[in-house]
C-alpha atoms as a PDB file:
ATOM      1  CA  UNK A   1     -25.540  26.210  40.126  1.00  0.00           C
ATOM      2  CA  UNK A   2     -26.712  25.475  36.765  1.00  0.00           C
ATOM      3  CA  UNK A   3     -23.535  26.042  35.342  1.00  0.00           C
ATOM      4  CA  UNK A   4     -22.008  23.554  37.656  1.00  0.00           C
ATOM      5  CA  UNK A   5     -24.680  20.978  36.465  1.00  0.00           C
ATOM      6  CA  UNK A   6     -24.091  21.381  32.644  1.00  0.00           C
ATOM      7  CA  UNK A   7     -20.010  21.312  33.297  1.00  0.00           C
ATOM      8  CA  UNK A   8     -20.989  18.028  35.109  1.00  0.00           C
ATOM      9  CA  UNK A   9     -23.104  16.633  32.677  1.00  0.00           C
ATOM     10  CA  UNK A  10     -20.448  17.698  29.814  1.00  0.00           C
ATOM     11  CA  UNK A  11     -17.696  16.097  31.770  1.00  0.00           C
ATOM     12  CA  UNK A  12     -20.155  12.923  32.160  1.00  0.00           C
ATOM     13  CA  UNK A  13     -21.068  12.544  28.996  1.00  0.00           C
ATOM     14  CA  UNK A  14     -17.374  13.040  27.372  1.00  0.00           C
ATOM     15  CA  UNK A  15     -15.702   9.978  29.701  1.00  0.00           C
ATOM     16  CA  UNK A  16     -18.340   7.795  29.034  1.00  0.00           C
ATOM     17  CA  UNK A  17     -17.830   8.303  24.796  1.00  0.00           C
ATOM     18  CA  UNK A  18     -14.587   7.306  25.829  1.00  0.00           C
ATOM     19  CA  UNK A  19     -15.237   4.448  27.780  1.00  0.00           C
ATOM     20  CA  UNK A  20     -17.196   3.096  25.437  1.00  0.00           C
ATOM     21  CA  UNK A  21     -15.144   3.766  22.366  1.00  0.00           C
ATOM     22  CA  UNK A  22     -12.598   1.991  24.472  1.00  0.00           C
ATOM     23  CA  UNK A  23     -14.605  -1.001  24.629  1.00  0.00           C
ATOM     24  CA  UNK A  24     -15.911  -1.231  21.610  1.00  0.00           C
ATOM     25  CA  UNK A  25     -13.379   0.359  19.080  1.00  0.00           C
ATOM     26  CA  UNK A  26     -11.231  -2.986  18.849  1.00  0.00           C
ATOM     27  CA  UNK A  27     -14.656  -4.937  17.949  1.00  0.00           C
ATOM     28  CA  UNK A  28     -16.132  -2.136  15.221  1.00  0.00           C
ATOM     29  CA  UNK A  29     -12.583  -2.155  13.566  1.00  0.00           C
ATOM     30  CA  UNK A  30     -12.116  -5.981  13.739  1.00  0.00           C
ATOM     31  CA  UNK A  31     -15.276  -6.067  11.482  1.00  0.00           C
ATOM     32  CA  UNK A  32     -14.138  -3.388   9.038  1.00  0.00           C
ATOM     33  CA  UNK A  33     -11.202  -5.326   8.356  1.00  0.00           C
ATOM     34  CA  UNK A  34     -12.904  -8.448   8.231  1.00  0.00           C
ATOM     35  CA  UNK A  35     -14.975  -6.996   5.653  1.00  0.00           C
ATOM     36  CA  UNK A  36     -12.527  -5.213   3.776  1.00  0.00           C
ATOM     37  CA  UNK A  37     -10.753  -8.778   3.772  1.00  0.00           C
ATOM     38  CA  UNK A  38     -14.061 -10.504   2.315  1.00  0.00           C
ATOM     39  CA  UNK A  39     -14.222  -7.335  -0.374  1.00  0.00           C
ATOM     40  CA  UNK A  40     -10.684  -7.820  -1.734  1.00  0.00           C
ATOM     41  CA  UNK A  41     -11.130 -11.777  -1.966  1.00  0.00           C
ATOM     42  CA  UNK A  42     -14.369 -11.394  -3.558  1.00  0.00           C
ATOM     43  CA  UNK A  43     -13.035  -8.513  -6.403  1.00  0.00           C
ATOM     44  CA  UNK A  44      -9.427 -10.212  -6.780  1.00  0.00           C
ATOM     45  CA  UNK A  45     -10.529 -13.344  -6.754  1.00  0.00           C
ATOM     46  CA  UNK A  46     -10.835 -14.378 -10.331  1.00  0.00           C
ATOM     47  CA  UNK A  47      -7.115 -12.642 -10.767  1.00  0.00           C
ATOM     48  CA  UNK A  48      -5.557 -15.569  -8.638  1.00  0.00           C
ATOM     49  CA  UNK A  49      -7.432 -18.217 -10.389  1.00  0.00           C
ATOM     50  CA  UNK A  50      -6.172 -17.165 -13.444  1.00  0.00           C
ATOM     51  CA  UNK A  51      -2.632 -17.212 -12.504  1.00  0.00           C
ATOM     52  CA  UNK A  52      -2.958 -20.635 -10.750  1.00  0.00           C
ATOM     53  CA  UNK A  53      -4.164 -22.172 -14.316  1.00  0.00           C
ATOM     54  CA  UNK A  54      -1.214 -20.535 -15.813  1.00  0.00           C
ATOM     55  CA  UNK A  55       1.906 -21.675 -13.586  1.00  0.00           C
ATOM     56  CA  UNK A  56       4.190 -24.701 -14.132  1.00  0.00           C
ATOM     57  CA  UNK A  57       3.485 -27.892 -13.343  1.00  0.00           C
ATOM     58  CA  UNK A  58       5.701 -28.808 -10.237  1.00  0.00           C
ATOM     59  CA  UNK A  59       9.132 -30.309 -11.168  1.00  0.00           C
ATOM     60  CA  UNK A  60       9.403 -28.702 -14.354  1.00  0.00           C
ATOM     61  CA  UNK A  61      12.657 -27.121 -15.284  1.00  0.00           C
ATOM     62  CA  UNK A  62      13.177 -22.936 -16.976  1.00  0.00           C
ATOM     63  CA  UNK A  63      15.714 -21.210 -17.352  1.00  0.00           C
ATOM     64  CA  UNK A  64      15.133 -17.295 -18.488  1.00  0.00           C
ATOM     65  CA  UNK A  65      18.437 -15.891 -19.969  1.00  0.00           C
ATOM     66  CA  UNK A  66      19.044 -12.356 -19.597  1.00  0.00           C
ATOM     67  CA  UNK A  67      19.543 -10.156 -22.721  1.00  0.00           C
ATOM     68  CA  UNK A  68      23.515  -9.612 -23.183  1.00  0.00           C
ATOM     69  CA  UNK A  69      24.387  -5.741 -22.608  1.00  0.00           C
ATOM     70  CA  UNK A  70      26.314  -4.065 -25.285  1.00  0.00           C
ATOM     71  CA  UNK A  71      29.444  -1.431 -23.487  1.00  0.00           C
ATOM     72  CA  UNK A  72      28.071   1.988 -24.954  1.00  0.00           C
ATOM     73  CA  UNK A  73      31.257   3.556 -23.715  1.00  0.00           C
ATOM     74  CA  UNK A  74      33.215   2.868 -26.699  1.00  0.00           C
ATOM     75  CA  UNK A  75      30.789   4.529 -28.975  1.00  0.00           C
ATOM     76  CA  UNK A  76      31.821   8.044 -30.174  1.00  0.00           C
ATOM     77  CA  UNK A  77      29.900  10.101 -28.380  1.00  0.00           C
ATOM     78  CA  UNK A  78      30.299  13.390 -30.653  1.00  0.00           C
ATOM     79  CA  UNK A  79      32.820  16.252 -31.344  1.00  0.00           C
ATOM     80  CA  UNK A  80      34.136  17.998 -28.710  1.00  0.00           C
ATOM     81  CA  UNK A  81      34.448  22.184 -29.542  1.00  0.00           C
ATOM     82  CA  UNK A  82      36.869  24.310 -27.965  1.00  0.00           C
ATOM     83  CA  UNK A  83      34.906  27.477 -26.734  1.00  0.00           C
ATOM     84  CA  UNK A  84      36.783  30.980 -26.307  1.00  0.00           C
ATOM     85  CA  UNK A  85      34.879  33.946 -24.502  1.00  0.00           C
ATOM     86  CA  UNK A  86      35.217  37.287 -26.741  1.00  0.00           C
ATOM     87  CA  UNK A  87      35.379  40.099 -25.190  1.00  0.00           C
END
């Protein structure tokens, strides 16, 4: 009989950790991510400011050229040697 009672209390005691985790999982890791959120904003913060002083004004005009490529293929690569096996 006592067996019986700590199998039922086991049994009890496992579906209501899940019940509960059920209810109150969603909640616990909405508030880790909010907090994560307010951790990244509050370390990265300065890094946007930084890059919003250094952008363009709106309107203006650039144009970035891309370095011209040189064909390498012409280039003489080296010798080529003709090996024979001895035997």
């Amino acid at each position: 009989m006592a067996f019986l009672k700590t199998l039922l209390v086991i049994l009890l005691v496992y579906y209501l950790f899940k019940f509960l985790v059920r209810m109150f999982a969603p909640r616990i890791f909405g508030y880790a991510a909010k907090k994560t959120e307010q951790h990244f904003r509050e370390r990265f913060g300065e890094f946007s400011d930084f890059n919003h002083t250094t952008q363009e004004q709106q309107g203006d005009i650039i144009i970035e050229k891309k370095k011209a490529r040189k064909n390498d293929s012409s280039q003489k690569v080296g010798e080529y040697i003709d090996f024979e096996e001895i035997d």
